[in-house]
C-alpha atoms as a PDB file:
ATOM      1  CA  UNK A   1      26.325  39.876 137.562  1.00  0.00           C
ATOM      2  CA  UNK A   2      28.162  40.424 134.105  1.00  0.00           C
ATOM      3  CA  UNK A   3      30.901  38.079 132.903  1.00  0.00           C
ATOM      4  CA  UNK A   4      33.775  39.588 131.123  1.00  0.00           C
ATOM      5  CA  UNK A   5      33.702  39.079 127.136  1.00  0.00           C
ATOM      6  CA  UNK A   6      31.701  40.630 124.366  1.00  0.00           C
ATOM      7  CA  UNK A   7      27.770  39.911 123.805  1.00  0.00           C
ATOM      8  CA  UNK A   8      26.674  37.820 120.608  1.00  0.00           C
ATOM      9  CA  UNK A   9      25.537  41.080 118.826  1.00  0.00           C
ATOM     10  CA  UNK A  10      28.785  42.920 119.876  1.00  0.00           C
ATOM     11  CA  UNK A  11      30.754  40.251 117.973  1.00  0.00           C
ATOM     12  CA  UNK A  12      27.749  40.151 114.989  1.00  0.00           C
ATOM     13  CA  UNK A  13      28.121  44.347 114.544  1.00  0.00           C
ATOM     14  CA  UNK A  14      32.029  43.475 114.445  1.00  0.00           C
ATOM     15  CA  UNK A  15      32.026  40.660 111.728  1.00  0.00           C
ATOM     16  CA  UNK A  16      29.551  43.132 109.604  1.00  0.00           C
ATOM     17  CA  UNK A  17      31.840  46.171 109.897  1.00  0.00           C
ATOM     18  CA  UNK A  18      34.973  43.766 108.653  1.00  0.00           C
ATOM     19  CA  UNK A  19      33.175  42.189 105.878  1.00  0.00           C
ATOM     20  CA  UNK A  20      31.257  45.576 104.339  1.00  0.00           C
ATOM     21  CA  UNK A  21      34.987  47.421 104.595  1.00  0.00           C
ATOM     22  CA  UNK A  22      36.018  44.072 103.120  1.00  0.00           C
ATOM     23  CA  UNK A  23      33.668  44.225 100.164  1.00  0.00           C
ATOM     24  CA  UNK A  24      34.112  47.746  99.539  1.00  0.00           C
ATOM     25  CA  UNK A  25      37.939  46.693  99.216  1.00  0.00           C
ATOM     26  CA  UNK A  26      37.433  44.005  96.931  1.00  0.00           C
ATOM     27  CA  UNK A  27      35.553  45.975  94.547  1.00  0.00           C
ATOM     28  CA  UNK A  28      37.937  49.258  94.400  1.00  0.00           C
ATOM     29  CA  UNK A  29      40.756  46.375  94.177  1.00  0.00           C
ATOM     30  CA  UNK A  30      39.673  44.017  92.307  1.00  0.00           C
ATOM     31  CA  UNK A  31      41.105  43.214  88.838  1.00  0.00           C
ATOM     32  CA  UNK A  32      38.312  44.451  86.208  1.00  0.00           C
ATOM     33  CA  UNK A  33      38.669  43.728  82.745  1.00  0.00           C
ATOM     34  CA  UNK A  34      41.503  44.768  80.301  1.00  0.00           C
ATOM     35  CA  UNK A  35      40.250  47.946  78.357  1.00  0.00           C
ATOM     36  CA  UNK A  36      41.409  46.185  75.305  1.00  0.00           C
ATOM     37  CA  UNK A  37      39.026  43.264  76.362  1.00  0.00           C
ATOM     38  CA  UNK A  38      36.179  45.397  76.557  1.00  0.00           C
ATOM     39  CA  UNK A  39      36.380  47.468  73.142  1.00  0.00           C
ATOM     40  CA  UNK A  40      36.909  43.664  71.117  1.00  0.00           C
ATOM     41  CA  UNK A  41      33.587  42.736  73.041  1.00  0.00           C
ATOM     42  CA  UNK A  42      32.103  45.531  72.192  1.00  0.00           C
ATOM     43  CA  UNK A  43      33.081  45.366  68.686  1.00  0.00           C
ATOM     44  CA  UNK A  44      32.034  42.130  68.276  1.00  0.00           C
ATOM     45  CA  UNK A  45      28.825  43.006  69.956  1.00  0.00           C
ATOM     46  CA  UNK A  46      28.766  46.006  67.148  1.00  0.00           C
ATOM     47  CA  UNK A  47      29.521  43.563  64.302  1.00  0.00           C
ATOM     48  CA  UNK A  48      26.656  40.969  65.693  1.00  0.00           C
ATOM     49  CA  UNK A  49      24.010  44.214  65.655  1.00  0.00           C
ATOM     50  CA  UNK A  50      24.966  45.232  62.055  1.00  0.00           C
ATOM     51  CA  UNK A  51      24.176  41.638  61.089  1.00  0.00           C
ATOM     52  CA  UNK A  52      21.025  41.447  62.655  1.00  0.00           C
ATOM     53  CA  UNK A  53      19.984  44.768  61.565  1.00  0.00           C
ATOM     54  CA  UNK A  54      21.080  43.765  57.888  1.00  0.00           C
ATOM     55  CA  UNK A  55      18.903  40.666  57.966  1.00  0.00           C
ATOM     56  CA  UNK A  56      15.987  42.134  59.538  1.00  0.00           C
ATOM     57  CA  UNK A  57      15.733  45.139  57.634  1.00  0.00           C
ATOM     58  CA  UNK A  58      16.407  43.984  54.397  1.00  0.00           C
ATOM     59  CA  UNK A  59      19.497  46.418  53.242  1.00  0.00           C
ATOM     60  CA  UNK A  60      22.796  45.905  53.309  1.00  0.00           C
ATOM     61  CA  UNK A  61      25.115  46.793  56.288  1.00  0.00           C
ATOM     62  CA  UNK A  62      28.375  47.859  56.578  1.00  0.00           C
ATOM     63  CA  UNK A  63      31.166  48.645  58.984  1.00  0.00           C
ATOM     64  CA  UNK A  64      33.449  50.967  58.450  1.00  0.00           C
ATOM     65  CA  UNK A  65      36.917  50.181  59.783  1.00  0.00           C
ATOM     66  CA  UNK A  66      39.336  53.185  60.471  1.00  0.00           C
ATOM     67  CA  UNK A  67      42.324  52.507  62.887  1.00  0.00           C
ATOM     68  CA  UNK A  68      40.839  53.999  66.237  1.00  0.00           C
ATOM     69  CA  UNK A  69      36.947  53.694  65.147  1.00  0.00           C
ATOM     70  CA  UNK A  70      34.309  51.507  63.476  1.00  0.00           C
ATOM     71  CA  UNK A  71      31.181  52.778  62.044  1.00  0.00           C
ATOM     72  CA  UNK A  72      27.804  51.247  60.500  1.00  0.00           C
ATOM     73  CA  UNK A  73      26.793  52.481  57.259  1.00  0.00           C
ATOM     74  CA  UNK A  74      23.387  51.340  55.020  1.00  0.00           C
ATOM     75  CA  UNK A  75      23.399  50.808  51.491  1.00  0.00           C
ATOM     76  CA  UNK A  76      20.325  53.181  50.341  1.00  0.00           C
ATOM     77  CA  UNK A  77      19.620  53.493  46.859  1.00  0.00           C
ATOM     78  CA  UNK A  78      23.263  52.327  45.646  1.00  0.00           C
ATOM     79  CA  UNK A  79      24.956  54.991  48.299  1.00  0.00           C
ATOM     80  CA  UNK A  80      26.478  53.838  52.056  1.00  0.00           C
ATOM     81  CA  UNK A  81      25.295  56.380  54.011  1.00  0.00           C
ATOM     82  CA  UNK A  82      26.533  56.429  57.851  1.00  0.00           C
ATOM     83  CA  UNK A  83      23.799  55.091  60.125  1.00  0.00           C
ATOM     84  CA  UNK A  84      23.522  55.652  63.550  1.00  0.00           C
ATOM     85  CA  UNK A  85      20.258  53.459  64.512  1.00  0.00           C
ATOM     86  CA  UNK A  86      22.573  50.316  65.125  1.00  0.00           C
ATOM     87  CA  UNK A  87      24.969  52.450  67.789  1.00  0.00           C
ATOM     88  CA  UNK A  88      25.039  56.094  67.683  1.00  0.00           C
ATOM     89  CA  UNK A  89      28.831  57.797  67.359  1.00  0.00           C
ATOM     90  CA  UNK A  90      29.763  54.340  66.074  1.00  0.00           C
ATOM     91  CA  UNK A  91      32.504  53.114  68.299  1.00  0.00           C
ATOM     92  CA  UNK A  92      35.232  54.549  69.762  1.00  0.00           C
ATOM     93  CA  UNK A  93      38.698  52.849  70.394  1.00  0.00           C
ATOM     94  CA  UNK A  94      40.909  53.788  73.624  1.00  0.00           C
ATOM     95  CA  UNK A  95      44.090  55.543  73.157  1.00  0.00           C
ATOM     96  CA  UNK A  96      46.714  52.895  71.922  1.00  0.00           C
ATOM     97  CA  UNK A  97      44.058  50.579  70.729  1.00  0.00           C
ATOM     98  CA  UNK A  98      44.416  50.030  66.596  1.00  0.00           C
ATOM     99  CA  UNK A  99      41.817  48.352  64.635  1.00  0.00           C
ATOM    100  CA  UNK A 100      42.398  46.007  61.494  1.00  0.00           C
ATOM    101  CA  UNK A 101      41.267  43.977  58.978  1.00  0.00           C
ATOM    102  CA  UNK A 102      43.285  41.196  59.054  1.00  0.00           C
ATOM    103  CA  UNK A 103      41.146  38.709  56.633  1.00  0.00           C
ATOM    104  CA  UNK A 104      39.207  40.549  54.506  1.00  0.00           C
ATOM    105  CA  UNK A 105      35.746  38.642  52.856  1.00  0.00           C
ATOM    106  CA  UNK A 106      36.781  37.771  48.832  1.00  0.00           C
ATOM    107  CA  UNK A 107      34.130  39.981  48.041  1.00  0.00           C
ATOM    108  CA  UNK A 108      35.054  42.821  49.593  1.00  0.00           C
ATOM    109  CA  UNK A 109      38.097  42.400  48.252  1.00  0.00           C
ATOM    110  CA  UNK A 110      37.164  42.189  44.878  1.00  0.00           C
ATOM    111  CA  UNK A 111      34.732  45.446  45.407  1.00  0.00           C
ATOM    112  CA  UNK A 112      37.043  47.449  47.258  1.00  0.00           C
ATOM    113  CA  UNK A 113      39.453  46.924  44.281  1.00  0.00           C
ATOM    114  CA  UNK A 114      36.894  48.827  41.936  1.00  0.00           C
ATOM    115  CA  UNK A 115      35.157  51.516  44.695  1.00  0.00           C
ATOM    116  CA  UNK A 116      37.104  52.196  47.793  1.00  0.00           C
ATOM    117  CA  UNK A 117      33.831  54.120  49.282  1.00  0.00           C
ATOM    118  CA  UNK A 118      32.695  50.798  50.458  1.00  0.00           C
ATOM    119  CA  UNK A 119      33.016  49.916  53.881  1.00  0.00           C
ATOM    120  CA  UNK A 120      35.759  46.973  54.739  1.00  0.00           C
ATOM    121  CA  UNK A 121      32.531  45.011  55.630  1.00  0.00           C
ATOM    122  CA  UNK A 122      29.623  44.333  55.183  1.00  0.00           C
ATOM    123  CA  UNK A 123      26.431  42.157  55.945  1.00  0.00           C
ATOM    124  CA  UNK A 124      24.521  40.530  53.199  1.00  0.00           C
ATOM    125  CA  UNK A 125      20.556  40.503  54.014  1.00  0.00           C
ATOM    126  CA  UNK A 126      20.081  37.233  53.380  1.00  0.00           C
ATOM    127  CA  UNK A 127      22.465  36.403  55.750  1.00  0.00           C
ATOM    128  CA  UNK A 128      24.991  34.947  53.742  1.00  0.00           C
ATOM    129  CA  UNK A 129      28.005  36.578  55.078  1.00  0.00           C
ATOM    130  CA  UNK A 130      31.497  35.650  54.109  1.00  0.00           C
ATOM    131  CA  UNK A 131      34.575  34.920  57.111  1.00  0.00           C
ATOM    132  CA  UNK A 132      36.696  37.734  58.184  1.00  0.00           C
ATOM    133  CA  UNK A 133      38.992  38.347  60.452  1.00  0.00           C
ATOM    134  CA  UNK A 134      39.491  42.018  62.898  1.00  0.00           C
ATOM    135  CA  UNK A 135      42.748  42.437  65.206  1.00  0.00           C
ATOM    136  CA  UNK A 136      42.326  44.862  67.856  1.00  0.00           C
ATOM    137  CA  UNK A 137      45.904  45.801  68.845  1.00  0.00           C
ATOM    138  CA  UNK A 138      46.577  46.927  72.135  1.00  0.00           C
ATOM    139  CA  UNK A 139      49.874  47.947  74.487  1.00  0.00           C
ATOM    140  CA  UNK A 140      48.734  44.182  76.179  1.00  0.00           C
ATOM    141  CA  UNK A 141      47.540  41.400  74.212  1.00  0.00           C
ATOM    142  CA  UNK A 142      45.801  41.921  70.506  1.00  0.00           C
ATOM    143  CA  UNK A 143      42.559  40.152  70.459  1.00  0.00           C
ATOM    144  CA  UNK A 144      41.358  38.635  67.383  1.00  0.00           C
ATOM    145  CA  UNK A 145      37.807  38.827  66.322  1.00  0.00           C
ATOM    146  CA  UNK A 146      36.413  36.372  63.858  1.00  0.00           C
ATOM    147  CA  UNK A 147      33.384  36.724  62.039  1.00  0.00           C
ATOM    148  CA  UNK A 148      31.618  33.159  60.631  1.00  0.00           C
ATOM    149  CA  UNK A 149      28.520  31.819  60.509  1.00  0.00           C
ATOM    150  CA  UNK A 150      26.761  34.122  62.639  1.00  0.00           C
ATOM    151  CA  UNK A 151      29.205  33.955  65.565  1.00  0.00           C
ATOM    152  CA  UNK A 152      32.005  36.569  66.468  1.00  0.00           C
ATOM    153  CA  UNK A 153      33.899  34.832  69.114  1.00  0.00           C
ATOM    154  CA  UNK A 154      36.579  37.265  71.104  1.00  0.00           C
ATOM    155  CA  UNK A 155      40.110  35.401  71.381  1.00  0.00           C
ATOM    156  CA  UNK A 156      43.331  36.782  73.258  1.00  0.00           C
ATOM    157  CA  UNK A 157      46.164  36.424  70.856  1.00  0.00           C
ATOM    158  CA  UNK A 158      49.319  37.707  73.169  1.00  0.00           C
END
């Protein structure tokens, strides 16, 4: 004779069903990163290649820094030429996203005054790279990228 009720893998099949509908919920729910978030990490992540590439090639690096773009350029025989082998296309900003420099290096500074064909950065083979200072400006928070000592930290600025 049967007793009224549900079996153990009646109830088992049950909590599965809930908990893969609840998952699949979660993820098309679920809060993912700002977009602005993701382009400062990624521009920190292209600012970290160019200075590796600079250091381990042995030329000079640069980023050029337009309002909706950035893109890496090599010093080759006295010219900056655009170079793709640190990320292809450079990197493109979102709609409503503007890049700037908000603390340029005294160097560049100084150089830009006399050619503006260089890029607003630049990486130094030796390594020897000066502080600056990017704001990504978004329609939510800016984020403020700092470059120093071989670090570019990502900070939410409001």
């Amino acid at each position: 004779p049967s007793s009224p009720g549900y079996s153990l893998v009646e109830v088992l099949v049950v909590m599965t069903l809930i908990a893969l509908v609840s998952g699949g919920a979660w993820l098309a729910f679920a809060d993912r990163a700002a977009p602005g978030q993701d382009a400062a990490e990624r521009l920190s992540l292209l600012l970290l290649r160019a200075e590796r590439d600079a250091i381990s090639s042995g030329d000079f690096v640069g980023v050029a820094i337009a309002p909706d773009r950035a893109d890496v350029l090599r010093c080759r025989d006295g010219v900056w030429q655009r170079d793709d082998r640190v990320l292809p296309g450079g990197l493109q900003l979102g709609d409503g996203m503007v890049l700037r420099v908000a603390n340029m290096p005294r160097r560049a500074v100084e150089a830009t005054g006399r050619d503006d064909r260089l890029p607003a950065l630049w990486f130094d083979p030796t390594g020897a790279n000066e502080p600056a200072v990017l704001m990504l400006e978004t329609s939510g928070p800016r984020y403020r990228i700092e470059l120093s000592a071989g670090q570019i930290p990502v900070e939410a600025t409001g």
